[in-house]
N, C-alpha and C. Protein backbone atom coordinates (compact mmCIF):
# COMPACT_ATOMS: atom_id res chain seq x y z
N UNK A 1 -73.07 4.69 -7.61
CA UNK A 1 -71.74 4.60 -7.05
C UNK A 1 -71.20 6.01 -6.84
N UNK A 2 -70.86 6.12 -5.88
CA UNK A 2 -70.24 7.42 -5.17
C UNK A 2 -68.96 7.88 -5.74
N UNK A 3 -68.25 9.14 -5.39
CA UNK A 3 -66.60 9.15 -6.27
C UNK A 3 -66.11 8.50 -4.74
N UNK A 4 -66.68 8.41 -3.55
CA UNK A 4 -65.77 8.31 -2.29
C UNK A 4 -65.45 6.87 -2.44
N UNK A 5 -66.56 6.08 -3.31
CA UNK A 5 -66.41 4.45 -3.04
C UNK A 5 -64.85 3.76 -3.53
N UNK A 6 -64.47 4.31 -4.54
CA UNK A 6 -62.98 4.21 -5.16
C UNK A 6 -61.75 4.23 -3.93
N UNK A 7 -62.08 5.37 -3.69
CA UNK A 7 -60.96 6.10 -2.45
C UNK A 7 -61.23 5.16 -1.32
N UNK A 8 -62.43 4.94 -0.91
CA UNK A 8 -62.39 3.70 0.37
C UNK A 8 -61.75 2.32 -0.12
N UNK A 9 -62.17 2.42 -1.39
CA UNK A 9 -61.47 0.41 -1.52
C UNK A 9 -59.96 1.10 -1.50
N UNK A 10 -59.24 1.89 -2.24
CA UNK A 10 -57.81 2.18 -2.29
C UNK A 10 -57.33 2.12 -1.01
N UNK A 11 -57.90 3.08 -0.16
CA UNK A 11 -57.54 3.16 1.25
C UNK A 11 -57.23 2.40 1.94
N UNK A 12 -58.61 1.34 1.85
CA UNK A 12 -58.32 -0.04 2.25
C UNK A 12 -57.32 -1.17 1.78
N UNK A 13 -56.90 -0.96 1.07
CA UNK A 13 -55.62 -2.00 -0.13
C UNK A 13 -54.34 -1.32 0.86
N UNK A 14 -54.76 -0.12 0.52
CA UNK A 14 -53.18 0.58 1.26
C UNK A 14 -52.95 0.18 2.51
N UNK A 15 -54.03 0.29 3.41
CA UNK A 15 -54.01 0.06 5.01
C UNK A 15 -53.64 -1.68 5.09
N UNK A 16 -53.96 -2.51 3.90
CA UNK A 16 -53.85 -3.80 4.24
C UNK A 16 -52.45 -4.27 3.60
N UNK A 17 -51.62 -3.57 2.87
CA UNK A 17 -50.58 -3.56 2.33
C UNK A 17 -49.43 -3.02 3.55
N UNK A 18 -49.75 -2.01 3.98
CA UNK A 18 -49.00 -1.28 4.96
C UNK A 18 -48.54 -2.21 6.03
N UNK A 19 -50.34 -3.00 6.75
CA UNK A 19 -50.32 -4.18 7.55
C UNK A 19 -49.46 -5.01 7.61
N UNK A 20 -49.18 -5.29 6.25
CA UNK A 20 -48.38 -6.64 5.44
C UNK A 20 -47.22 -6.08 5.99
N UNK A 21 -46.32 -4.92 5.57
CA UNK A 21 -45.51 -4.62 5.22
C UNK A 21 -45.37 -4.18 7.18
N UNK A 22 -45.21 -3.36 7.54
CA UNK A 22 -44.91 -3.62 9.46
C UNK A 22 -45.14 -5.44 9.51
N UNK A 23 -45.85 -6.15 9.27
CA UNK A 23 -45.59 -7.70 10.07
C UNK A 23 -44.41 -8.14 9.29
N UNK A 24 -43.81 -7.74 8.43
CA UNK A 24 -42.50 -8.29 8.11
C UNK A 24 -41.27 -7.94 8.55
N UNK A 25 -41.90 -6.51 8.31
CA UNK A 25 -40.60 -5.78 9.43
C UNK A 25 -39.95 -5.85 11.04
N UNK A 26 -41.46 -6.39 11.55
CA UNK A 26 -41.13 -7.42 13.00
C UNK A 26 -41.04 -8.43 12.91
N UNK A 27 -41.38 -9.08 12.14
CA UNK A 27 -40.78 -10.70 11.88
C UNK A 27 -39.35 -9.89 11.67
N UNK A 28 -38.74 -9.79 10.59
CA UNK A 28 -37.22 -9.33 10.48
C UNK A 28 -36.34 -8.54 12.05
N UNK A 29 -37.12 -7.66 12.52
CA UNK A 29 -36.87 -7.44 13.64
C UNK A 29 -36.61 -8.27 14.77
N UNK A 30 -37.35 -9.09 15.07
CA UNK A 30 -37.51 -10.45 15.83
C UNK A 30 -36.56 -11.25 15.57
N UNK A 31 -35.90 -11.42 14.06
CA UNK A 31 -35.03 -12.59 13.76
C UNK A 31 -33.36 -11.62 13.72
N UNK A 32 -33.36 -10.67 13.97
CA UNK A 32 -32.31 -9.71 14.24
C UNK A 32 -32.17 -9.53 15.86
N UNK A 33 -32.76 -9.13 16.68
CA UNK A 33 -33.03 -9.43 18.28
C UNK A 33 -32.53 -10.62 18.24
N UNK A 34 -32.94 -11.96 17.61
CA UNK A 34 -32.14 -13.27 17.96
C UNK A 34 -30.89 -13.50 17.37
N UNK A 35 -30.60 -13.00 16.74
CA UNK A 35 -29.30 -13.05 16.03
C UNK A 35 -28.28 -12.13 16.97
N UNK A 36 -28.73 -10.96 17.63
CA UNK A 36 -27.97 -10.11 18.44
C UNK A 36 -27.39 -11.25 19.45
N UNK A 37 -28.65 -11.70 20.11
CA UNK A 37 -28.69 -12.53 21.49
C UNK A 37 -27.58 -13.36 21.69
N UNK A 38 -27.93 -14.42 20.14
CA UNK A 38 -26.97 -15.84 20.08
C UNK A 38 -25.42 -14.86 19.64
N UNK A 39 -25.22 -14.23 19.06
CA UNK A 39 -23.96 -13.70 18.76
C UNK A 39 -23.04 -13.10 20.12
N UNK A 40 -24.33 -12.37 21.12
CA UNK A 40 -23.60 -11.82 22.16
C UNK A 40 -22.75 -12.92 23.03
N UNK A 41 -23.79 -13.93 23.49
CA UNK A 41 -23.90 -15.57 23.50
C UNK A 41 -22.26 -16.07 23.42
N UNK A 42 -22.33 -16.22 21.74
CA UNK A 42 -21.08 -17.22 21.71
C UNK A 42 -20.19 -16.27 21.57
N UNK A 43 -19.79 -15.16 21.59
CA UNK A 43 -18.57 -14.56 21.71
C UNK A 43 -18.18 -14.22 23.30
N UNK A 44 -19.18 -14.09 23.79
CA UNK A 44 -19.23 -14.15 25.84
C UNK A 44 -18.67 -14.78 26.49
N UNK A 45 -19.04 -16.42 25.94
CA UNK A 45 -18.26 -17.50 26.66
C UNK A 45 -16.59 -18.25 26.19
N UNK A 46 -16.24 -17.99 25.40
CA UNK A 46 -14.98 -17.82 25.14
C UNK A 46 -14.11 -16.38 25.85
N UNK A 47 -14.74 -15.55 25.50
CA UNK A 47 -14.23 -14.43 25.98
C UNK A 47 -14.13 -14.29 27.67
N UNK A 48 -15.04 -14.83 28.00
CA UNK A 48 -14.59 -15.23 29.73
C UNK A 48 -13.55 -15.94 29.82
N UNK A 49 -13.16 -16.61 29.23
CA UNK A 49 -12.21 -17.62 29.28
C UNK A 49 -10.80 -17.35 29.19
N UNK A 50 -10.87 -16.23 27.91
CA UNK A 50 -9.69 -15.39 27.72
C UNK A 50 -9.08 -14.82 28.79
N UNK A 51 -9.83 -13.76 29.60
CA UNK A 51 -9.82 -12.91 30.32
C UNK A 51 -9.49 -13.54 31.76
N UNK A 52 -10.14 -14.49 31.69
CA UNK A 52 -9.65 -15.24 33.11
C UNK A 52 -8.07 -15.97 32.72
N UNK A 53 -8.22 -16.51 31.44
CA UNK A 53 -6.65 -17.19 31.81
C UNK A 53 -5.45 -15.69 31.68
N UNK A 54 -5.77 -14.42 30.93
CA UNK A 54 -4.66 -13.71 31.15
C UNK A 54 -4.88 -13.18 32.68
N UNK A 55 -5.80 -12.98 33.18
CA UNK A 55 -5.89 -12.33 34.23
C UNK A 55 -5.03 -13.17 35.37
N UNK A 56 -5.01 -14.76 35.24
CA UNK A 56 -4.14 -15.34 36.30
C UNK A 56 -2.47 -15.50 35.34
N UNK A 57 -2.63 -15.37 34.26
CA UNK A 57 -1.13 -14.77 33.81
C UNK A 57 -0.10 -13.88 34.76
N UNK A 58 -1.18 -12.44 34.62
CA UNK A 58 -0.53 -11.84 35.28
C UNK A 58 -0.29 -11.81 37.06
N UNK A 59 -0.91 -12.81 37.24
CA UNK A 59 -0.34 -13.21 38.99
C UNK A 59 0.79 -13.90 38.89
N UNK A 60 1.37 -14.31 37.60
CA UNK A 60 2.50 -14.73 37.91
C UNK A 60 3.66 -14.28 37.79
N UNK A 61 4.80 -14.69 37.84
CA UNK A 61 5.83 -13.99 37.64
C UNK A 61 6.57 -13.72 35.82
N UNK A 62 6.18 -12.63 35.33
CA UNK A 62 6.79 -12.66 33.83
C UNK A 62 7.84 -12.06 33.41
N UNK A 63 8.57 -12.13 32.43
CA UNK A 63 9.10 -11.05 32.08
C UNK A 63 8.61 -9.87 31.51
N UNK A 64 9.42 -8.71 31.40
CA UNK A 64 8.44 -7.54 30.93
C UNK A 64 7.83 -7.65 29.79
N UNK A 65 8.29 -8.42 28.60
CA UNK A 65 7.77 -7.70 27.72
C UNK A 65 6.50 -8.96 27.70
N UNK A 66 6.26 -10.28 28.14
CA UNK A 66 5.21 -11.11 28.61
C UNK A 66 4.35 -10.52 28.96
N UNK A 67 4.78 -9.59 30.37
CA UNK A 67 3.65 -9.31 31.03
C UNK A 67 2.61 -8.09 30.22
N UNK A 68 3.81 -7.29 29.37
CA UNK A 68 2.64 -6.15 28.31
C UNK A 68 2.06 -6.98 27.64
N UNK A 69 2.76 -8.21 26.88
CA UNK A 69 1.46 -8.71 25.94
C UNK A 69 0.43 -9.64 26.48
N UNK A 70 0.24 -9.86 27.65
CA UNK A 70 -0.73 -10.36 28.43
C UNK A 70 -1.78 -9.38 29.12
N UNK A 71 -1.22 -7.95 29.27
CA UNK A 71 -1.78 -6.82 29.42
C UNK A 71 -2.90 -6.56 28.31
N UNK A 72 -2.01 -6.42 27.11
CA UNK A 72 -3.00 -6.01 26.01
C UNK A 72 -3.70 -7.12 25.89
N UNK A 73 -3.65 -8.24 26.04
CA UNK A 73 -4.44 -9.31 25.38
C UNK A 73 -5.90 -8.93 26.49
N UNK A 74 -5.43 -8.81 27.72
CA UNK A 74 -5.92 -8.51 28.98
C UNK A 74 -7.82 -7.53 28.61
N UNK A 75 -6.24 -6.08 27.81
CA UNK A 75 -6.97 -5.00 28.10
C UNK A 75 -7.74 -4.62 26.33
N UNK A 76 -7.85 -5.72 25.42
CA UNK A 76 -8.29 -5.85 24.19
C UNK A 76 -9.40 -6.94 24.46
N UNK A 77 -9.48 -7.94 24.75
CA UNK A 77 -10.19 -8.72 25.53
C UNK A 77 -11.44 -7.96 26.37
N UNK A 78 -11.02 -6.99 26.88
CA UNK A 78 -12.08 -5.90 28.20
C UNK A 78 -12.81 -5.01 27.40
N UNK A 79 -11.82 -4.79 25.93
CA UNK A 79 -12.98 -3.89 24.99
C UNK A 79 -13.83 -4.45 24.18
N UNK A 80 -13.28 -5.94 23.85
CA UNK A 80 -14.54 -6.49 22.56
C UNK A 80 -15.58 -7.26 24.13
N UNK A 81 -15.20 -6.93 25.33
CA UNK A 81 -16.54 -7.48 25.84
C UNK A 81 -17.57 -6.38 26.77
N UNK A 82 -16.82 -5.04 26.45
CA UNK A 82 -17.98 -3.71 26.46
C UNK A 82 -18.85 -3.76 25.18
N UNK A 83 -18.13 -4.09 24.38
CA UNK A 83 -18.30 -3.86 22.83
C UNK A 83 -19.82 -4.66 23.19
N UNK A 84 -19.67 -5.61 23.17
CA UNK A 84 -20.89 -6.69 23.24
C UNK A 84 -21.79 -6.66 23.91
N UNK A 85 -21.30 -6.00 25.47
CA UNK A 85 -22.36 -5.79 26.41
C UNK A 85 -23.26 -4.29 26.28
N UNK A 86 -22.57 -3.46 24.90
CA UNK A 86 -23.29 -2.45 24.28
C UNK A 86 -24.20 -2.51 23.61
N UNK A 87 -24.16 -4.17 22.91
CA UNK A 87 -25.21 -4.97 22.07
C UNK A 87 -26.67 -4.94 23.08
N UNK A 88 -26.92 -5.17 23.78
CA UNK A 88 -27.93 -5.44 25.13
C UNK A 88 -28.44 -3.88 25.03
N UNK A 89 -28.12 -3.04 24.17
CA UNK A 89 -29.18 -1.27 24.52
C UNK A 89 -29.51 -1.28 23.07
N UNK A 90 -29.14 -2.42 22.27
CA UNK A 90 -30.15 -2.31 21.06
C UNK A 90 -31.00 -3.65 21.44
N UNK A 91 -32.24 -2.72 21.53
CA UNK A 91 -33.61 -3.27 21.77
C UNK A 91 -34.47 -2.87 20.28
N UNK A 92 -35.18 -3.83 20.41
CA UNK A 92 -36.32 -3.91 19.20
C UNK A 92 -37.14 -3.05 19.55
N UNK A 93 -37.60 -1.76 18.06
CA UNK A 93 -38.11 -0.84 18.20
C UNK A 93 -39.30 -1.22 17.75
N UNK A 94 -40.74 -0.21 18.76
CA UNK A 94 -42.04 -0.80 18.56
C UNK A 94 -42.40 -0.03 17.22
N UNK A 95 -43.18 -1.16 16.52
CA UNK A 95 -43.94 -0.28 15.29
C UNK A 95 -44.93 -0.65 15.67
N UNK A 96 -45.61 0.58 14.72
CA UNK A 96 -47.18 1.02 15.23
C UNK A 96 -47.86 -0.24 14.23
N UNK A 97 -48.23 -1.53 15.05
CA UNK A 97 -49.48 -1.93 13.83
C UNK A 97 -50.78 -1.67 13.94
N UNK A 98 -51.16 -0.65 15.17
CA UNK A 98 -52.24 -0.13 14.72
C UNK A 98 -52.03 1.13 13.59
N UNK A 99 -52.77 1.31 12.47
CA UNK A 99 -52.35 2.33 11.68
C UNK A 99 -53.45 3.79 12.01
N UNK A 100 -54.42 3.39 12.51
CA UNK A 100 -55.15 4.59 13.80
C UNK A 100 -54.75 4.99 14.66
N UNK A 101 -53.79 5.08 15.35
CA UNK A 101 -53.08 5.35 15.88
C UNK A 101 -51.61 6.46 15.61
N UNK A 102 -52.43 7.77 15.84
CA UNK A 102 -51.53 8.68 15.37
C UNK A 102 -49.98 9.28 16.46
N UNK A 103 -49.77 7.93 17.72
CA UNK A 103 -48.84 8.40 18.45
C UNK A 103 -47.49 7.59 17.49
N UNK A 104 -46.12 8.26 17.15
CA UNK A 104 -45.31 7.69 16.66
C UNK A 104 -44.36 7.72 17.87
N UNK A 105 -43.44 6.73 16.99
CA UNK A 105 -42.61 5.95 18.15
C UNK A 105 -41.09 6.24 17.28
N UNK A 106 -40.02 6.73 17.75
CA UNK A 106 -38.93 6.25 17.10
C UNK A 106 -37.78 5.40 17.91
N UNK A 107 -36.85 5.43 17.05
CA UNK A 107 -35.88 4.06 17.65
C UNK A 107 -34.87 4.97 17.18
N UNK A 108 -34.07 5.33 18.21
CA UNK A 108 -32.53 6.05 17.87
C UNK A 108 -31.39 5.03 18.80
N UNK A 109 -30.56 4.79 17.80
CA UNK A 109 -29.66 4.15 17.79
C UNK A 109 -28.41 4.23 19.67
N UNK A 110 -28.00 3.40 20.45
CA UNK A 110 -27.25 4.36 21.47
C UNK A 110 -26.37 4.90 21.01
N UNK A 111 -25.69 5.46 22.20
CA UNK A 111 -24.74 6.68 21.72
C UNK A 111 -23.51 5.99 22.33
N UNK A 112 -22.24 6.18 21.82
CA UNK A 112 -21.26 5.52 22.23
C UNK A 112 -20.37 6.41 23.06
């Protein structure tokens, strides 16, 4: 028995541990991507809804201080649905499951 034979089985435990450990992290990844999706989802379609009924608010005739708080509802409404449509540039970052493979990949967050 060789001293290298030790170091190959270790190597190998490690490389098959590592394996383990990236397929969970895209499984988790994968179930975070769907969780983004359905969240963008159900806050979208209400939020159209909002936006359309203040938006024909203000075609009508209000008083002033109506028409500001139909404004803000308006123009608070227009930010939680950038907010969301900011959700759509977080994409699932590739991990390497080849572990021969010495090109790395990173995932930086967008920029706001």
């Amino acid at each position: 028995m060789s001293m290298n034979e030790p170091n190959a089985e270790s190597d190998t435990s490690a490389q098959q541990h590592l394996r383990s450990v990236i397929k969970e992290l895209e499984t988790k990844l994968d179930e975070i991507a769907g969780l983004i999706a359905h969240v963008r989802h159900e806050i979208n379609n209400p939020l159209t809804g909002v936006i359309g009924q203040a938006q024909l608010l203000l075609r009508e005739e209000l008083s002033p201080t109506a028409r500001r708080r139909v404004e803000t509802i308006e123009q608070l409404a227009g930010y939680i649905r950038d907010t969301v449509a900011r959700l759509r540039e977080v994409q699932r970052p590739q991990l390497q499951s080849d572990t021969n493979n010495n090109e790395k990949e990173t995932y930086s967050p967008p920029r706001h």
